[in-house]
N, C-alpha and C. Protein backbone atom coordinates (compact mmCIF):
# COMPACT_ATOMS: atom_id res chain seq x y z
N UNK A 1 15.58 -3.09 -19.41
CA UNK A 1 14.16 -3.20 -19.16
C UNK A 1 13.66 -4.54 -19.67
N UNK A 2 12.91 -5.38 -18.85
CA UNK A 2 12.15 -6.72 -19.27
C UNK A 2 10.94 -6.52 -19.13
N UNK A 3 10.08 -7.20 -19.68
CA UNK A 3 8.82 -6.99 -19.81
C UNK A 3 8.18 -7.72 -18.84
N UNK A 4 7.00 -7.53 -18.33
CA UNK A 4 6.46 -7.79 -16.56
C UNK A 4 6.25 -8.60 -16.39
N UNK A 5 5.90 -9.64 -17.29
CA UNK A 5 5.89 -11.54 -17.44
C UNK A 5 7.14 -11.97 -16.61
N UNK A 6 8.19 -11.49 -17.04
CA UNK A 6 9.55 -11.64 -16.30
C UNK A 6 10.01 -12.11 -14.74
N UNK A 7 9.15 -10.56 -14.19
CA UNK A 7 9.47 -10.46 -13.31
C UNK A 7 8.00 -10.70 -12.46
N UNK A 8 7.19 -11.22 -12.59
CA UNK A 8 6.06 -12.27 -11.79
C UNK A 8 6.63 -13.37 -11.98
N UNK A 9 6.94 -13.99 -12.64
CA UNK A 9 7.89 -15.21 -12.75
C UNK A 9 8.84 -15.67 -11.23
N UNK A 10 9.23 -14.41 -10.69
CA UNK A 10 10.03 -14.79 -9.87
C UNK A 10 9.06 -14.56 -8.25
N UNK A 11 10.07 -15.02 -7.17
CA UNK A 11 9.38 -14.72 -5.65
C UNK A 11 10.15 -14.20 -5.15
N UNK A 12 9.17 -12.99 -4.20
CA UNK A 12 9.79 -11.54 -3.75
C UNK A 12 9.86 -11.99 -2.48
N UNK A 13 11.08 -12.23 -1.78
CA UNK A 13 11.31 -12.29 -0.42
C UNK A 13 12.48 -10.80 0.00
N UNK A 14 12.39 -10.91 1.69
CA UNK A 14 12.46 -10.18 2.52
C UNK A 14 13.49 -10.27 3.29
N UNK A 15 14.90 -11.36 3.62
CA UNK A 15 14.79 -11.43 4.63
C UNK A 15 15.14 -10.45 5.64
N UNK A 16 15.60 -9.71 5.47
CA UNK A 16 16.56 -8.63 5.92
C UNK A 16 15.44 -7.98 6.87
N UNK A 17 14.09 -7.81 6.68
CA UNK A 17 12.98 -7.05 7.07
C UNK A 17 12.32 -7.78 7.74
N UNK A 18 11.62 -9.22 7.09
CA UNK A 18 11.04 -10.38 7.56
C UNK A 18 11.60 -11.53 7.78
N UNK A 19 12.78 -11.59 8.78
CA UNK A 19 13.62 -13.09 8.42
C UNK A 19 12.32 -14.32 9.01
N UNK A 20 11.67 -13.84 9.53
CA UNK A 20 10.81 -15.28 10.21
C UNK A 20 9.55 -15.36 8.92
N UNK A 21 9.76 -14.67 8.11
CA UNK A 21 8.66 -14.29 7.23
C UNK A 21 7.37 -13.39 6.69
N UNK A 22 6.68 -13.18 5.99
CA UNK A 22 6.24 -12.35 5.75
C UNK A 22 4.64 -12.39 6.86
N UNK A 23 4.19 -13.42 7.13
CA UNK A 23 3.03 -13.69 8.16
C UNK A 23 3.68 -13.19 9.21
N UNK A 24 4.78 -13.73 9.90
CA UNK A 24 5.13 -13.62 11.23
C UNK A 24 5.61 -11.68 11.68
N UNK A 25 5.60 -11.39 10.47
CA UNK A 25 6.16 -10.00 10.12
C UNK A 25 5.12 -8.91 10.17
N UNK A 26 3.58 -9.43 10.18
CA UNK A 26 2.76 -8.54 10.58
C UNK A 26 1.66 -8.77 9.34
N UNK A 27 1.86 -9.33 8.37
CA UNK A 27 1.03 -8.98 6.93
C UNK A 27 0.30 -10.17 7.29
N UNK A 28 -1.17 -10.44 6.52
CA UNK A 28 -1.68 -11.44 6.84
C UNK A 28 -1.39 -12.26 5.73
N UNK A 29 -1.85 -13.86 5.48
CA UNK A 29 -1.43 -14.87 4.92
C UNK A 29 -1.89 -13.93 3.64
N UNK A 30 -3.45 -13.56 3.02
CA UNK A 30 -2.93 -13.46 1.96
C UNK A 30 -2.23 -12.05 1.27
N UNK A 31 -2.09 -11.24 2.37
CA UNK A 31 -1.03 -10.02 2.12
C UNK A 31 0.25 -10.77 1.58
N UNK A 32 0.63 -11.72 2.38
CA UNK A 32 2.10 -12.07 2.26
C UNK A 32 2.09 -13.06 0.92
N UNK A 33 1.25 -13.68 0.61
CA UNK A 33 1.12 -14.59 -0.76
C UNK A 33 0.95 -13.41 -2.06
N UNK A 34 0.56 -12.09 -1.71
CA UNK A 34 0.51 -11.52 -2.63
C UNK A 34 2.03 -10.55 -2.89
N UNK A 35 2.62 -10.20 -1.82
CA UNK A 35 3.91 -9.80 -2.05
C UNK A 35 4.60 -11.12 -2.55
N UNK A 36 4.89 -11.71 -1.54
CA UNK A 36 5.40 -12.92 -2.71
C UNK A 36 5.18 -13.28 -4.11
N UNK A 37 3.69 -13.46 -4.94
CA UNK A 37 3.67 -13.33 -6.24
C UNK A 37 3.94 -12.09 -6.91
N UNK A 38 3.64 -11.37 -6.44
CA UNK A 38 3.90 -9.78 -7.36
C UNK A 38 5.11 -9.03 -6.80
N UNK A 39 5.73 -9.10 -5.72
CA UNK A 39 6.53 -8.24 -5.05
C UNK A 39 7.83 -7.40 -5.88
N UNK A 40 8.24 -9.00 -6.79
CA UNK A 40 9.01 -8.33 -7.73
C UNK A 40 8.70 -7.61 -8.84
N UNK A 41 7.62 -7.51 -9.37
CA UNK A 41 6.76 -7.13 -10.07
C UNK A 41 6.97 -5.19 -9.52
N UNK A 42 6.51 -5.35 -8.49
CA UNK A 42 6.24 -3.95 -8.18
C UNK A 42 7.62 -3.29 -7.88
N UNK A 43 8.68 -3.75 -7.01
CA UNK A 43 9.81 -2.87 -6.83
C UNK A 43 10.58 -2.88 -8.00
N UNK A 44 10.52 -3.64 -9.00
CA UNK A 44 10.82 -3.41 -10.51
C UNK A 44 10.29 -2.05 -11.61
N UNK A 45 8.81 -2.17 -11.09
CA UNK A 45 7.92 -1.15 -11.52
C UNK A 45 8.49 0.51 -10.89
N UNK A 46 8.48 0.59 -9.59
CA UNK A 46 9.18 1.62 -8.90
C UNK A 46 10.67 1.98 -9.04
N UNK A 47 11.22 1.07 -9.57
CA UNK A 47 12.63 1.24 -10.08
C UNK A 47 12.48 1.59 -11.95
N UNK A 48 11.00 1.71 -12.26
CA UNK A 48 11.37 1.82 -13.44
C UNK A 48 12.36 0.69 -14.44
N UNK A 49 11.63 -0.43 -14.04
CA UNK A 49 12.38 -1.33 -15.30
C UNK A 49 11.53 -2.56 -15.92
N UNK A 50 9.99 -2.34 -15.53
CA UNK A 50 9.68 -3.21 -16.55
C UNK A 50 9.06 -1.95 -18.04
N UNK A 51 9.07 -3.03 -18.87
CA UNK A 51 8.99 -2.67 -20.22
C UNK A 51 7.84 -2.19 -20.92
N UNK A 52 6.90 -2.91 -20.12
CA UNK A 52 5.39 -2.60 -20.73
C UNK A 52 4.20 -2.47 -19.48
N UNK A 53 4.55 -1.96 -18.73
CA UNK A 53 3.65 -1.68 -17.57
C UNK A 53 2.15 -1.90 -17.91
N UNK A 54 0.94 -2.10 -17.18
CA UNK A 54 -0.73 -1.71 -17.49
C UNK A 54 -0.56 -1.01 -16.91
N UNK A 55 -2.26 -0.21 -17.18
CA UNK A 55 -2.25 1.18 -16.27
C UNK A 55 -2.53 0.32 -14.95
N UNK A 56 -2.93 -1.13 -14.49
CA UNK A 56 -2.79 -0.89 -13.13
C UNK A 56 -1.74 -1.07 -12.56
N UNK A 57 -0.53 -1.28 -13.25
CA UNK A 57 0.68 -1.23 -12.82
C UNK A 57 0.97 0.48 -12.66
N UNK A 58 0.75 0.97 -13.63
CA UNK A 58 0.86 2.79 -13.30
C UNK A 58 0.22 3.28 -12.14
N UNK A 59 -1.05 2.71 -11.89
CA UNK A 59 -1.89 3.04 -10.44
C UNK A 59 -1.00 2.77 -9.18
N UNK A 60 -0.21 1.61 -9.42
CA UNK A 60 -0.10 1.48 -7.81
C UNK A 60 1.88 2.19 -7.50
N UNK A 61 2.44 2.57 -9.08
CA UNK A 61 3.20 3.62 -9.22
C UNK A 61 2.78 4.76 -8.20
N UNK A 62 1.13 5.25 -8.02
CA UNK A 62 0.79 6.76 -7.40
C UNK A 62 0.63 6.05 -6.34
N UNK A 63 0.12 5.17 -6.49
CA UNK A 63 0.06 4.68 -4.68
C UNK A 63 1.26 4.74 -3.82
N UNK A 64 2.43 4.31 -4.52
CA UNK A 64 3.33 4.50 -3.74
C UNK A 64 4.16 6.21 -3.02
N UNK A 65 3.63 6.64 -3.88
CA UNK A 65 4.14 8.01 -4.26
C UNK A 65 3.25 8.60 -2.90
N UNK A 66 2.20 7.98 -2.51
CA UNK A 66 1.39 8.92 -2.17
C UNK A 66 -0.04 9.80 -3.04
N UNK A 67 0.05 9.50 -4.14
CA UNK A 67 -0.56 10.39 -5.15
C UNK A 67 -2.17 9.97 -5.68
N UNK A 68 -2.62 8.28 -4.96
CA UNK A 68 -3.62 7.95 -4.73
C UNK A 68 -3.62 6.67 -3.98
N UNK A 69 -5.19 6.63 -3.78
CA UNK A 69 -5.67 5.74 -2.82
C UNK A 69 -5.05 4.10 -3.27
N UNK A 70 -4.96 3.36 -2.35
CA UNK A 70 -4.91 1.65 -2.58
C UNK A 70 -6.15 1.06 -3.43
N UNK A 71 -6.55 0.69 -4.35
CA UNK A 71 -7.75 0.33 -4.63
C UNK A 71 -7.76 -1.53 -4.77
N UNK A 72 -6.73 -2.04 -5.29
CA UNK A 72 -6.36 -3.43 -5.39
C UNK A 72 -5.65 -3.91 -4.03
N UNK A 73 -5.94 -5.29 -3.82
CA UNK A 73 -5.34 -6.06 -3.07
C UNK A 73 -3.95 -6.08 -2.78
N UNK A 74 -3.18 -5.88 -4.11
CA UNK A 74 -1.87 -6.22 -4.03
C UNK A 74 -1.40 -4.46 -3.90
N UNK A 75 -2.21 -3.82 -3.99
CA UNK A 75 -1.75 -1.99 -3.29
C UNK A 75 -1.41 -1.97 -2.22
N UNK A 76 -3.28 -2.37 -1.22
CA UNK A 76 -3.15 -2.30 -0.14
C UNK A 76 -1.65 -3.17 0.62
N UNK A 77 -1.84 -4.30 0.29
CA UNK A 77 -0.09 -5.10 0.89
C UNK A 77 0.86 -4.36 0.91
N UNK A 78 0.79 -3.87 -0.45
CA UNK A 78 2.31 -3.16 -0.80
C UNK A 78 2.65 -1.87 0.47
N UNK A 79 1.23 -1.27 -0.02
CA UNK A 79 1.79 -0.44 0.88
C UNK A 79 1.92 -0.56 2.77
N UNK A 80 1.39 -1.77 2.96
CA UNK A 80 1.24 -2.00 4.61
C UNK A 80 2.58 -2.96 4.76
N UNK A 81 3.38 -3.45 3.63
CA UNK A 81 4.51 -3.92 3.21
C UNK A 81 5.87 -2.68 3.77
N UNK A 82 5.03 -1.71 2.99
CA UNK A 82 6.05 -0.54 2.93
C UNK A 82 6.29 0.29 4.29
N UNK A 83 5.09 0.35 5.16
CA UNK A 83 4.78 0.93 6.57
C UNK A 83 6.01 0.19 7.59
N UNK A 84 5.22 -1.54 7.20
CA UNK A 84 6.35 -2.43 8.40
C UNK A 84 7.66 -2.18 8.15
N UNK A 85 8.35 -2.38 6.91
CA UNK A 85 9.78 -1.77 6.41
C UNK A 85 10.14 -0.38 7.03
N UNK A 86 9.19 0.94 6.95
CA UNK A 86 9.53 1.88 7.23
C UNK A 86 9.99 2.01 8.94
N UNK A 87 9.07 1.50 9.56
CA UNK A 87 9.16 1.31 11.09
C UNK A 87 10.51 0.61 11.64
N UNK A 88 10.61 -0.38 10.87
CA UNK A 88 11.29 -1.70 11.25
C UNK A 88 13.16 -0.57 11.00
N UNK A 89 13.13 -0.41 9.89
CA UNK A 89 14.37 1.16 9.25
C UNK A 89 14.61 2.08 10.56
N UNK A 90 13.42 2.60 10.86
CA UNK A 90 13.37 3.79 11.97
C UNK A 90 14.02 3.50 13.05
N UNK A 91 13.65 1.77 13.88
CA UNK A 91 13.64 1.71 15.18
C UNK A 91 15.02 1.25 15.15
N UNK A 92 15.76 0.54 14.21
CA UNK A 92 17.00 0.30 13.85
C UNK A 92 17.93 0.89 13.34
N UNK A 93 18.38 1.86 12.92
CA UNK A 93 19.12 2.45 11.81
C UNK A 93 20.58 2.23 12.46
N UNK A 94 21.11 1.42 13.67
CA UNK A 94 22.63 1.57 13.43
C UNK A 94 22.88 0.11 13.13
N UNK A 95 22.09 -0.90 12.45
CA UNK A 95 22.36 -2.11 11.87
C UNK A 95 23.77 -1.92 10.92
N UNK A 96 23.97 -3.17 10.73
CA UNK A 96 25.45 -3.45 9.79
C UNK A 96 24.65 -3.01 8.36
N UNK A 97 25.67 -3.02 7.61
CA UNK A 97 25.65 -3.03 6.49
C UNK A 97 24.19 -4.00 5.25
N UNK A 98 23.85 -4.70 6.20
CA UNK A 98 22.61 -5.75 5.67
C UNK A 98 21.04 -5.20 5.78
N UNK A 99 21.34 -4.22 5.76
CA UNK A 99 19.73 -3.08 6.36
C UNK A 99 18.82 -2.54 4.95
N UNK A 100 20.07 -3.50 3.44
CA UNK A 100 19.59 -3.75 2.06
C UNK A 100 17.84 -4.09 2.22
N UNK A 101 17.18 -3.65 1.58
CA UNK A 101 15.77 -4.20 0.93
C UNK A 101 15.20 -3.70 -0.11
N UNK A 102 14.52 -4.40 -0.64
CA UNK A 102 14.01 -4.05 -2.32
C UNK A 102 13.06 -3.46 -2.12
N UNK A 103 12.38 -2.56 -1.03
CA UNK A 103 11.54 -1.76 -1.35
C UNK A 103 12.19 0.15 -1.80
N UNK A 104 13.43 -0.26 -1.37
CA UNK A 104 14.10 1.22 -1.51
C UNK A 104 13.98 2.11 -2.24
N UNK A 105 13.73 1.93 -3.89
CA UNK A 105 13.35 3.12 -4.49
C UNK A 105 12.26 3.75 -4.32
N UNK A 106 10.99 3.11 -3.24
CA UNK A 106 10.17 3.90 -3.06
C UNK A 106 10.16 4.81 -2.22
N UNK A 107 11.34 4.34 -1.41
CA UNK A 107 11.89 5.06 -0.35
C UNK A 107 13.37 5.92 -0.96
N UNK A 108 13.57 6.64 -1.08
CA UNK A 108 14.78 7.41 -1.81
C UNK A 108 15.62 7.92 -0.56
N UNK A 109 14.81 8.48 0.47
CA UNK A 109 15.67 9.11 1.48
C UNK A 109 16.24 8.38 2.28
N UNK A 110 15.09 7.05 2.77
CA UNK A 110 16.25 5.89 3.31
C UNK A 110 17.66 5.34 2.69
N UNK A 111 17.15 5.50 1.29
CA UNK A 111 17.90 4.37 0.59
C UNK A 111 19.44 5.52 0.85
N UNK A 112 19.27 6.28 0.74
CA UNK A 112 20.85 7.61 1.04
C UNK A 112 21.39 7.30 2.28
N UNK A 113 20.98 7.53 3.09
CA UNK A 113 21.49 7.21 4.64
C UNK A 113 21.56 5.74 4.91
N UNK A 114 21.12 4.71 4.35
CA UNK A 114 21.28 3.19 4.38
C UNK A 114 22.39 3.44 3.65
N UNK A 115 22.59 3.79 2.35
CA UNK A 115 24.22 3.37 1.82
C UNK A 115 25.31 4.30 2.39
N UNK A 116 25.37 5.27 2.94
CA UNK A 116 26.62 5.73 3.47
C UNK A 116 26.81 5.37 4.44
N UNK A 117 26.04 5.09 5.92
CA UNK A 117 26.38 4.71 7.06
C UNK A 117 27.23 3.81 7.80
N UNK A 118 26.41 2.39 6.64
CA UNK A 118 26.93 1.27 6.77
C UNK A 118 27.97 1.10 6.72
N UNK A 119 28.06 1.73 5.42
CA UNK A 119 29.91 1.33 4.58
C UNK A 119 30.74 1.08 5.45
N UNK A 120 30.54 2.50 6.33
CA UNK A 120 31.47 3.01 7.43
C UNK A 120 31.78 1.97 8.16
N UNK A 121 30.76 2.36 8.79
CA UNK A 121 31.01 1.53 10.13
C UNK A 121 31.90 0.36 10.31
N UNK A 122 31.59 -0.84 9.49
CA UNK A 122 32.12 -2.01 9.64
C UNK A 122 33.48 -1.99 9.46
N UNK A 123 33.73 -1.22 8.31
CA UNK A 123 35.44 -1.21 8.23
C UNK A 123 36.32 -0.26 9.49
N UNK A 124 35.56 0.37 9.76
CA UNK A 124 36.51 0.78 11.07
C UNK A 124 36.46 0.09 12.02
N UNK A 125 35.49 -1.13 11.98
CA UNK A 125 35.22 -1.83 13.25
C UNK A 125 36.50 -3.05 12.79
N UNK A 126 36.60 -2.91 11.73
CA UNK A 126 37.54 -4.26 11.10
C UNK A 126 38.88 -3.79 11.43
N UNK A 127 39.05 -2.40 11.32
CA UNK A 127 40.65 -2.01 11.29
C UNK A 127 41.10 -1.92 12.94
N UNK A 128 40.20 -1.80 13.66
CA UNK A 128 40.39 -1.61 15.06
C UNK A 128 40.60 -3.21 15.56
N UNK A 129 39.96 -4.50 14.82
CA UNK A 129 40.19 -5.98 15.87
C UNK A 129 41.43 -5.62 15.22
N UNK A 130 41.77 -5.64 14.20
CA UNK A 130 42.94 -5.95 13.30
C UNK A 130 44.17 -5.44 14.27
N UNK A 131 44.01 -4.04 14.65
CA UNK A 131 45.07 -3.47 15.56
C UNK A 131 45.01 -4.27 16.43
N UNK A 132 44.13 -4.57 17.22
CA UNK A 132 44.04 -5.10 18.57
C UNK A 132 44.65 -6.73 18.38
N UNK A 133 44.45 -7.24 17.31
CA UNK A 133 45.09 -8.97 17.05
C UNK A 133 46.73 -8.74 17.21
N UNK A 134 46.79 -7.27 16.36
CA UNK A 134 48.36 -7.61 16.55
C UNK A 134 49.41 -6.95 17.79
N UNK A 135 48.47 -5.97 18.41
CA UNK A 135 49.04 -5.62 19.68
C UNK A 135 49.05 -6.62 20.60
């Protein structure tokens, strides 16, 4: 656990979700300036690892949950952050193995079916050229 200075310190990118970026991705400029400053901030928070949370860091804990309303700026993002991810998951799910994103612990049920699927796939896709190179 680090304490939340830490992890605002750093910038929360996407690409896996947003490769053209977080504007072009649906969020507006300052949705996307605010995931970017806080982003790590919050999927840190939802993973349970910063050290000294505020309660408005605990607030947007229920926000994610479902358990209350958006009331801050960087809520509302998060969670219209979390919508485009969810959609973007849905309309795709037989992607490779790179279908990774840091919003996952808010998502628990994706995050299960994102790590077993993948695994799969690719290595049987690997063992099959492999046959085929040497036949």
């Amino acid at each position: 656990m680090l304490p939340r200075d830490h992890y605002l310190k750093q910038t929360f990118q996407d690409t896996v979700n947003f490769p053209d970026g977080f504007e072009k991705g649906g969020l507006s400029d300052i949705q996307a300036r605010l995931i970017r400053k806080q982003g790590v901030l919050v999927n840190a928070l939802a993973m349970d690892e910063v050290s000294d949370p505020t309660p408005d860091d605990l607030h947007i804990l229920k926000v994610i949950a479902n358990q209350s309303a958006p009331k801050s700026p960087i809520e509302q993002a998060w969670v219209k952050y979390l919508s485009i991810v969810k959609v973007r998951q849905a309309s795709a799910p037989a992607k490779s193995g790179k279908t990774k994103t840091k919003a996952k612990p808010a998502e628990p049920a994706a995050e299960e079916s994102l790590a077993t699927e993948p695994e799969t796939k690719p290595a049987k896709a690997k063992a099959a050229k492999k046959t085929a190179k040497t036949e």
